[in-house]
Protein backbone atom coordinates (compact mmCIF):
# COMPACT_ATOMS: atom_id res chain seq x y z
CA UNK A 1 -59.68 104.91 -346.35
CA UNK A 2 -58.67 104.31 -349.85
CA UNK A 3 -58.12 100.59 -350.62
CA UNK A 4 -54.87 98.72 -352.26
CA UNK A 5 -53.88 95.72 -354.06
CA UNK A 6 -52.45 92.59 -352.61
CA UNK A 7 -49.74 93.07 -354.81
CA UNK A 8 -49.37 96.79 -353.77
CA UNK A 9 -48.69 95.73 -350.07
CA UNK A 10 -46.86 93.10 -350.59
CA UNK A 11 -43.91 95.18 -352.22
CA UNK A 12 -43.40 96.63 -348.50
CA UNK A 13 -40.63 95.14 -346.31
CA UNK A 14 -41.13 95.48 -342.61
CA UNK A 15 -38.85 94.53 -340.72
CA UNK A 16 -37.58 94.57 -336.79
CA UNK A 17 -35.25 97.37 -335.90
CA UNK A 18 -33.29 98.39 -332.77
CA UNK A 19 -32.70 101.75 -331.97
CA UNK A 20 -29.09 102.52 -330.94
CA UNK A 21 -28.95 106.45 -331.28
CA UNK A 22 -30.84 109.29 -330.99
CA UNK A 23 -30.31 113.28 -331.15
CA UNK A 24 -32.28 115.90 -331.61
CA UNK A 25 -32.01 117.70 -335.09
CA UNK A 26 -30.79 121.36 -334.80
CA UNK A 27 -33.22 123.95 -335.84
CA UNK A 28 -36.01 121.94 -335.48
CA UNK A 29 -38.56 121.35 -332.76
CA UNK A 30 -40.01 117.71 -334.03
CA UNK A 31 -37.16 115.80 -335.37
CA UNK A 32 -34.89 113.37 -334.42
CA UNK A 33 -32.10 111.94 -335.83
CA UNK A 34 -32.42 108.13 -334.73
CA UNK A 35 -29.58 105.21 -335.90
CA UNK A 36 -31.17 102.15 -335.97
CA UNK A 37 -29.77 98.24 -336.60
CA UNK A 38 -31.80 96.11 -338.94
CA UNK A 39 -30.04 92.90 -338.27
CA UNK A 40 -26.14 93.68 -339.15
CA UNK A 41 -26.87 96.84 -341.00
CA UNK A 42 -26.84 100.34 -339.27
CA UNK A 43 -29.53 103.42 -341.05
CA UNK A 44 -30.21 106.86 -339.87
CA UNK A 45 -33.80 107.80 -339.63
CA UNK A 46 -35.20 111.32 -339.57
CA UNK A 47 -38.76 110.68 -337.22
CA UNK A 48 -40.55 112.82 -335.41
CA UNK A 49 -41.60 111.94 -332.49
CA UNK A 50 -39.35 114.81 -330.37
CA UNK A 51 -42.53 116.38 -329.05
CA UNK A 52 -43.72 112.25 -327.39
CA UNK A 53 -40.41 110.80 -326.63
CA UNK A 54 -36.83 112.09 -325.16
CA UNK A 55 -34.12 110.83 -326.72
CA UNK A 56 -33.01 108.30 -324.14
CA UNK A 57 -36.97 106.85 -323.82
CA UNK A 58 -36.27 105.58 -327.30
CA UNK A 59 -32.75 103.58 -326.74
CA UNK A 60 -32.92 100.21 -326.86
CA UNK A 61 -36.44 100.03 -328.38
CA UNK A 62 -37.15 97.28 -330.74
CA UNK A 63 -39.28 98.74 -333.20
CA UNK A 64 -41.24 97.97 -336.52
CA UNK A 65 -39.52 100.06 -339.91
CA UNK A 66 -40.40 100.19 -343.62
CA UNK A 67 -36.83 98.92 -344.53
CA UNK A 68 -37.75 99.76 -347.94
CA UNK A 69 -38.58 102.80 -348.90
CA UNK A 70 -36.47 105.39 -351.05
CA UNK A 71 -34.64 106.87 -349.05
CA UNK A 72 -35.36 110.93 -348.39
CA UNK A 73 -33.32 114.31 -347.11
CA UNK A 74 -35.20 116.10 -344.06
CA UNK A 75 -33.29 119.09 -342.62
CA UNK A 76 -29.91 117.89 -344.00
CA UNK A 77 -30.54 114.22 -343.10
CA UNK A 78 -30.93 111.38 -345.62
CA UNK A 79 -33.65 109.34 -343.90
CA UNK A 80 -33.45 105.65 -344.94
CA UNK A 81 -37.03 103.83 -343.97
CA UNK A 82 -39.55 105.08 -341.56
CA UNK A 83 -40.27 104.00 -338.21
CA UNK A 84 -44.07 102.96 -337.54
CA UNK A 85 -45.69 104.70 -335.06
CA UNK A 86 -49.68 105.19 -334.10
CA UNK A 87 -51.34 108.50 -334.06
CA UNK A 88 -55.27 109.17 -332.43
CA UNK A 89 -57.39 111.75 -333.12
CA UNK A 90 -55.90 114.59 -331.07
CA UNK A 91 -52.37 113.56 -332.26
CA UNK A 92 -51.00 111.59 -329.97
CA UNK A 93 -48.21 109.40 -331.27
CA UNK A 94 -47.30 106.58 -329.74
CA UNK A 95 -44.30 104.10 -331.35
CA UNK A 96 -45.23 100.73 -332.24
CA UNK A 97 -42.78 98.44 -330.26
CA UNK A 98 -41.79 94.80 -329.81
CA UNK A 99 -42.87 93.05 -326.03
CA UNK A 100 -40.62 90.16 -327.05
CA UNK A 101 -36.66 90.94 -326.89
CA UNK A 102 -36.37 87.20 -328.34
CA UNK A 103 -37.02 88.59 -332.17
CA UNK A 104 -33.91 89.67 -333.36
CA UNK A 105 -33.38 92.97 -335.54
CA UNK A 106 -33.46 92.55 -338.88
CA UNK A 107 -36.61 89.57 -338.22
CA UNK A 108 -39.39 89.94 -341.37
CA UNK A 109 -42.63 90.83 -340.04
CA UNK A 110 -45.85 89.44 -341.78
């Protein structure tokens, strides 16, 4: 595990995100496209996490993005942040969620 600055990580805005939508994305087996709500404003996410979660497991979630990162086109879909999720050592992915519904989207997480 390489190492980074202070300053390097601090340049990273996570933030609390609900997600509202999710679909799969045609022609491909492992993404979905997921609208979330950081606070008032809506994004589309390309994640994938199709072959761990079906779409309707993942409504309602509060979740923890990277609100911002340049944005990126995957399969036709411009993908604005990127959902956090954990992965083990046989590949297992498992989304990193909120226990609290009191945080509201949109909160800063430090």
């Amino acid at each position: 595990m390489e190492n980074i600055s202070f300053n390097d990580f601090s340049k990273v805005e996570l933030r609390v995100a609900k997600i509202i939508a999710c679909e799969p994305v045609e022609g491909s087996g492992k993404l979905y496209k997921v609208k979330i709500r950081i606070g008032s404003e809506e994004r589309t996410l390309a994640s994938g996490l199709a072959k761990y979660y079906a779409p309707d497991e993942l409504l309602g979630k509060k979740i923890i993005v990277v609100a911002n990162l340049e944005p990126k086109v995957l399969k036709g879909i411009e993908s604005r942040g990127m959902l956090l999720a954990a992965e083990d050592d046989e590949g297992k992915l498992a989304l990193v969620t909120l226990d609290n519904d009191e945080v509201k989207d949109g909160a800063a997480v430090h």
